[in-house]
C-alpha atoms as a PDB file:
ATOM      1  CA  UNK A   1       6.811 -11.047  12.982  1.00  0.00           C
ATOM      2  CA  UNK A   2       4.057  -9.861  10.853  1.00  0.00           C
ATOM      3  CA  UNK A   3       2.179  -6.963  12.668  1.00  0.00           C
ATOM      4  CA  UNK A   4       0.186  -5.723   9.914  1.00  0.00           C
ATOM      5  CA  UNK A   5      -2.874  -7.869  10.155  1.00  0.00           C
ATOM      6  CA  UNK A   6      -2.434  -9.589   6.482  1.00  0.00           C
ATOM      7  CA  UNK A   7      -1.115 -12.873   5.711  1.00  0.00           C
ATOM      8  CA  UNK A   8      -0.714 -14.970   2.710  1.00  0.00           C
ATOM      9  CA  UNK A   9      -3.261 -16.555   1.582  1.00  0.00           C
ATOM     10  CA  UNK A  10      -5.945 -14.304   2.389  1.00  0.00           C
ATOM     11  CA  UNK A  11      -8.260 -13.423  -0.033  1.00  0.00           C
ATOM     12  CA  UNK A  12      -9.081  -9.282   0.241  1.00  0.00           C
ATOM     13  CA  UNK A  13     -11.485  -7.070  -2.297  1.00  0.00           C
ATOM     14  CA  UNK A  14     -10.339  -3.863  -3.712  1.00  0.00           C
ATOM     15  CA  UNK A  15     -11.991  -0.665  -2.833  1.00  0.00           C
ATOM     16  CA  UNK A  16      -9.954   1.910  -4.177  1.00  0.00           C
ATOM     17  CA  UNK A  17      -6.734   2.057  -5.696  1.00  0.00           C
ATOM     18  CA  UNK A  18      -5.514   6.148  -5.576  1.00  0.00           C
ATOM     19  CA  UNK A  19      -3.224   7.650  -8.123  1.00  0.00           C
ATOM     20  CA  UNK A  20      -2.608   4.904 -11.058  1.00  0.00           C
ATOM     21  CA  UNK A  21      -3.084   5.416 -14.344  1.00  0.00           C
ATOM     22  CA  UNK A  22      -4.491   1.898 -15.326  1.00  0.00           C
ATOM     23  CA  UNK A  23      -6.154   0.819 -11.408  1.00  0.00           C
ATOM     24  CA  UNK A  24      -7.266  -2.513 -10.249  1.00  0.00           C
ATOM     25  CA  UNK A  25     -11.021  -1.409 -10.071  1.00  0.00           C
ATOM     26  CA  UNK A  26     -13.140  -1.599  -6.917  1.00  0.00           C
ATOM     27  CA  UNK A  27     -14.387  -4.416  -6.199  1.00  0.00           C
ATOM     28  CA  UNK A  28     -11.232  -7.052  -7.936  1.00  0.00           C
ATOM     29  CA  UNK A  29     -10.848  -9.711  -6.110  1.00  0.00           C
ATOM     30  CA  UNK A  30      -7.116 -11.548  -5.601  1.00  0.00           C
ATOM     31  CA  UNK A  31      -5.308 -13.892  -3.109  1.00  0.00           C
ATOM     32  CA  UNK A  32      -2.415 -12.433  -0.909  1.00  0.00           C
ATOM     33  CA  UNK A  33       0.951 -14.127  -2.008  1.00  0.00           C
ATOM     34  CA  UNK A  34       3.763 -11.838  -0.269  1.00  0.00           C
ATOM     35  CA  UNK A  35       3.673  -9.640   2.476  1.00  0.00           C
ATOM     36  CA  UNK A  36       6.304  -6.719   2.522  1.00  0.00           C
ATOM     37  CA  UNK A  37       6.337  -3.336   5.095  1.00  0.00           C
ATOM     38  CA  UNK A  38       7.500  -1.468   3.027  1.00  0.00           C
ATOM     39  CA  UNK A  39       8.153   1.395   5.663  1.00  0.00           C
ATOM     40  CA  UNK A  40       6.855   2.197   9.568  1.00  0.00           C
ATOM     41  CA  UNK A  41       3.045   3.166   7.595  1.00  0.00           C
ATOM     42  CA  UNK A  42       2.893   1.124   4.276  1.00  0.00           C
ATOM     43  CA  UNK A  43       2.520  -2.231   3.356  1.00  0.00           C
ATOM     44  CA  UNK A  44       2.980  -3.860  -0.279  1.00  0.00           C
ATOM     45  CA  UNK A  45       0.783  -6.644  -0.974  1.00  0.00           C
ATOM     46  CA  UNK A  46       1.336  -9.061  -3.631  1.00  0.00           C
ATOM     47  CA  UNK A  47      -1.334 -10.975  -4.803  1.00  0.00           C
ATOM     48  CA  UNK A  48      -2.737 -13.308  -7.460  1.00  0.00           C
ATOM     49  CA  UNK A  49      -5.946 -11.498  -8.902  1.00  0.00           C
ATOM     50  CA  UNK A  50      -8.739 -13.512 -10.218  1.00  0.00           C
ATOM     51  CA  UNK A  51      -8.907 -11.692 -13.379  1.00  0.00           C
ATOM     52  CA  UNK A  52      -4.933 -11.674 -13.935  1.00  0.00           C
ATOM     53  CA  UNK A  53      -4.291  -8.341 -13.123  1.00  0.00           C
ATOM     54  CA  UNK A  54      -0.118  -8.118 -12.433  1.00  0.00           C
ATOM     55  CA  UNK A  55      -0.152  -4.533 -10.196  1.00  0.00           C
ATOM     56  CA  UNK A  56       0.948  -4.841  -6.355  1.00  0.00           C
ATOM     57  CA  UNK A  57      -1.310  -2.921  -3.791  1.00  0.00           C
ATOM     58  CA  UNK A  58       0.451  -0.774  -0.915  1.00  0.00           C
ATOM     59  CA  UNK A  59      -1.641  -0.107   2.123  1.00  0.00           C
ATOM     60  CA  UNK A  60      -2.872   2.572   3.472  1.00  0.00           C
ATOM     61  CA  UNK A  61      -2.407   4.303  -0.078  1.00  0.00           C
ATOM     62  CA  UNK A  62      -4.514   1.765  -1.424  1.00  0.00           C
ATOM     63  CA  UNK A  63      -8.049   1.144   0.231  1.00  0.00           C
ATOM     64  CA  UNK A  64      -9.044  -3.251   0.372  1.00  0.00           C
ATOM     65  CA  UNK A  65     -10.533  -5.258   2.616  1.00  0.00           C
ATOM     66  CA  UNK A  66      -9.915  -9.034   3.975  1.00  0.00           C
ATOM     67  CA  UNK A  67     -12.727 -11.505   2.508  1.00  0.00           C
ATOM     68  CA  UNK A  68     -13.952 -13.571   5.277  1.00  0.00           C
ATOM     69  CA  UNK A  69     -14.829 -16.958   4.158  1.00  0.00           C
END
């Protein structure tokens, strides 16, 4: 069971992206496609950008936010 509050398909907005050398920039906008806990406090989101950018986004470390449409 998925207790972290995302699910695929869900469309989320970066905000920030901390400690990468080439960062998805604020305000990217993707669709969730895989939902992984990485660990007890981190989450990796895959996710199908709209601009084609390939990186994966691991929450908490990485600040987005759930579009609501």
């Amino acid at each position: 069971m998925d207790t972290t509050g995302y699910k695929k398909g869900q469309r989320i907005e970066m905000l920030h992206m901390k400690d990468d050398p080439d960062p998805i920039l604020p305000g990217t906008v993707g669709t969730i496609t895989s939902v992984c806990l990485f660990n007890e406090d981190e989450t990796i989101l895959g996710d199908d950008r709209d601009n084609g950018s390939p990186l994966s986004v691991i929450v908490p470390i990485d600040w987005v936010r759930i579009l609501r449409i």
